[in-house]
N, C-alpha and C. Protein backbone atom coordinates (compact mmCIF):
# COMPACT_ATOMS: atom_id res chain seq x y z
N UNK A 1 -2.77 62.31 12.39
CA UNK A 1 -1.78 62.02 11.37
C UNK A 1 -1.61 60.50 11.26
N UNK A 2 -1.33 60.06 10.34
CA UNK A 2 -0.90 58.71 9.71
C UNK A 2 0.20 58.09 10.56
N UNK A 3 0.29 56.83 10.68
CA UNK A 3 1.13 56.15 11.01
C UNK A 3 2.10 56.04 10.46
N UNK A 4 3.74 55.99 10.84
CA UNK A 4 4.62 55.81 10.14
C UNK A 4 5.73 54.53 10.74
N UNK A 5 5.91 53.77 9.80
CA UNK A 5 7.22 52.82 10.46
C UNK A 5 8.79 53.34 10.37
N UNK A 6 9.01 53.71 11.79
CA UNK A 6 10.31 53.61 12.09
C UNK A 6 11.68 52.75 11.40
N UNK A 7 13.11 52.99 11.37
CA UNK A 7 14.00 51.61 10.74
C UNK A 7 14.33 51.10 11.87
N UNK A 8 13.16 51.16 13.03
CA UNK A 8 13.60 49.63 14.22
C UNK A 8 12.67 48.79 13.46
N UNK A 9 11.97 48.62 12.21
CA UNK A 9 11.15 47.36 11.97
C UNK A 9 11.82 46.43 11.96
N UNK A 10 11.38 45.40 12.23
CA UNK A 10 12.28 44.00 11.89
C UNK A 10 11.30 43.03 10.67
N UNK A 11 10.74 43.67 10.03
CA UNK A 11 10.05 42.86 9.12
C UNK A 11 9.19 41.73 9.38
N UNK A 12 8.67 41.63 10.50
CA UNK A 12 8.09 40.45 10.85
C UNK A 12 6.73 40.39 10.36
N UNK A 13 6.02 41.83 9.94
CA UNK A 13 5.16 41.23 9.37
C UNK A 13 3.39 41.02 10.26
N UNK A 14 3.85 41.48 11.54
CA UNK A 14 2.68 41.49 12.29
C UNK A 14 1.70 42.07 12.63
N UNK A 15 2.69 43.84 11.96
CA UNK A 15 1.59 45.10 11.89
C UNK A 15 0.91 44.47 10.41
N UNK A 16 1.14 44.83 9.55
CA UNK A 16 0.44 43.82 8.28
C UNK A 16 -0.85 43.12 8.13
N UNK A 17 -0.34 42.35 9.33
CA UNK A 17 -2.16 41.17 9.49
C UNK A 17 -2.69 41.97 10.52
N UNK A 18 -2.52 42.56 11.11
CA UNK A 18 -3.25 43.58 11.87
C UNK A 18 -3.65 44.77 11.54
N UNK A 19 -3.75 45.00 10.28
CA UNK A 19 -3.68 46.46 10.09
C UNK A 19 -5.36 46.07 9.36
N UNK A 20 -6.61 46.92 9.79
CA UNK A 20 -7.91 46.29 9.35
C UNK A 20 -8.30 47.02 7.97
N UNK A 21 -7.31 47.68 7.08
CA UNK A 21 -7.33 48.18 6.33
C UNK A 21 -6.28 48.45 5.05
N UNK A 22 -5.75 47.48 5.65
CA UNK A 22 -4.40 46.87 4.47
C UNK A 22 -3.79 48.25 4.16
N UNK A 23 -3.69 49.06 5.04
CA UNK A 23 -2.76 50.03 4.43
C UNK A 23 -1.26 49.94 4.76
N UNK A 24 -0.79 48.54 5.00
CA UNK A 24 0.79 48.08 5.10
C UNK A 24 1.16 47.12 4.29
N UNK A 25 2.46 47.56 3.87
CA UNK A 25 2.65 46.98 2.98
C UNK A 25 4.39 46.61 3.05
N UNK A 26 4.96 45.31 2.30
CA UNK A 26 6.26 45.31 3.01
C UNK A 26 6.94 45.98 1.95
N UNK A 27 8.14 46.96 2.31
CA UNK A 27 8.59 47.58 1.30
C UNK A 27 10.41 47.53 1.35
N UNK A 28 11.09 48.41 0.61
CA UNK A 28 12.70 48.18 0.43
C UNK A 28 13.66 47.88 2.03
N UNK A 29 13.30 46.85 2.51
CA UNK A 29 13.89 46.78 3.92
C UNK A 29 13.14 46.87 5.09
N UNK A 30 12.16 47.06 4.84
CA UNK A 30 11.13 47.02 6.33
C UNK A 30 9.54 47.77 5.65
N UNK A 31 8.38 47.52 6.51
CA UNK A 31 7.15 47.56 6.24
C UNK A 31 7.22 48.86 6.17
N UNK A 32 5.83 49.79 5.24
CA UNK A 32 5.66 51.31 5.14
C UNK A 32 4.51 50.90 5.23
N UNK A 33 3.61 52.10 5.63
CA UNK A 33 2.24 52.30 5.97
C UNK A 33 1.51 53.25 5.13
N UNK A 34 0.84 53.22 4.23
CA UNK A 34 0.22 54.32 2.92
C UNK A 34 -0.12 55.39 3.82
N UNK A 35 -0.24 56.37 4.07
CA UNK A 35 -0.83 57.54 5.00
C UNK A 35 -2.28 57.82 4.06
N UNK A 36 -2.49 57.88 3.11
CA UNK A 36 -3.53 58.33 2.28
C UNK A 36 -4.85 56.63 2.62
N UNK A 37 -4.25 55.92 3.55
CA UNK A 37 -5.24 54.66 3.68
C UNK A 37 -5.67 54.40 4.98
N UNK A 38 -4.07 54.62 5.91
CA UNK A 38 -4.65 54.83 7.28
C UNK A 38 -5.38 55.49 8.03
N UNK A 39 -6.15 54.56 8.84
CA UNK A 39 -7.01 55.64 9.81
C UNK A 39 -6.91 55.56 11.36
N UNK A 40 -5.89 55.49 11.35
CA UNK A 40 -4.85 56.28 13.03
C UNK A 40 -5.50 55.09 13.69
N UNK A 41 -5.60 53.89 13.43
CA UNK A 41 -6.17 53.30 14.89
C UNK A 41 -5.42 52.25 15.75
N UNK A 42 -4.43 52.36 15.28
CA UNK A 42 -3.06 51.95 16.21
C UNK A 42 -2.92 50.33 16.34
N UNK A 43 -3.59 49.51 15.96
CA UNK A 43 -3.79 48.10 15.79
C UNK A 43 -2.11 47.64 15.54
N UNK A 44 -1.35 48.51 14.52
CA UNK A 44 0.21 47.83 14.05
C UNK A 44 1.29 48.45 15.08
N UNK A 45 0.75 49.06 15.89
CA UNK A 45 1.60 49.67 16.99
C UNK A 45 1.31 48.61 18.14
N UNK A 46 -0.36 48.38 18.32
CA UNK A 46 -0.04 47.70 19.74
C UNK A 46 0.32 45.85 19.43
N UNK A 47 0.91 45.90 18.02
CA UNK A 47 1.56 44.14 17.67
C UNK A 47 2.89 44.25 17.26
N UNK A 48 3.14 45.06 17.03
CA UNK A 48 5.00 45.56 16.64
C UNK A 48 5.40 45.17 18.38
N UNK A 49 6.53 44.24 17.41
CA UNK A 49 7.56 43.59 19.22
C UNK A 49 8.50 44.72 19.22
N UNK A 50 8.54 45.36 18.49
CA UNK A 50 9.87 46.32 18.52
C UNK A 50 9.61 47.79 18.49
N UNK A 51 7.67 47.64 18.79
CA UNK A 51 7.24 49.11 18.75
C UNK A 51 7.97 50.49 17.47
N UNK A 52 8.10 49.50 16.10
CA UNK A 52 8.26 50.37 15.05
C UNK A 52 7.32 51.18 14.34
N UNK A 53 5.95 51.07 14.40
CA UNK A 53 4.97 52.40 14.09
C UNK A 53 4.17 53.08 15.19
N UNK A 54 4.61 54.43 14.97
CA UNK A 54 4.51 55.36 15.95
C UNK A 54 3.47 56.63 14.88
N UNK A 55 2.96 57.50 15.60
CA UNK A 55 1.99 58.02 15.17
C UNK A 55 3.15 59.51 14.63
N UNK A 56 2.96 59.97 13.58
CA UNK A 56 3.84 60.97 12.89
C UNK A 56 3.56 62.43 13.94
């Protein structure tokens, strides 16, 4: 399953440049992750300081 961001994001923006497939994007208050783009490989989980995307 797709990655999803939690509302512990803090917007920083780090899953984003890490994500090798641009499926993040910053959205109404904190980053969302397209599920129809991701491919589960956890890159914005292991750079989130606040560990906000977690696997659905």
């Amino acid at each position: 399953m797709a990655y999803k961001i939690s509302d512990e994001c803090i917007s920083c923006g780090a899953c984003a440049a890490e994500c090798p497939v641009e499926a993040i994007s910053e959205g109404d208050g904190k980053y969302v992750i397209d599920a129809d783009t991701c491919i589960e490989c956890g890159a914005c989980a292991d750079t989130c300081p606040v560990s906000a995307p977690a696997a659905e």
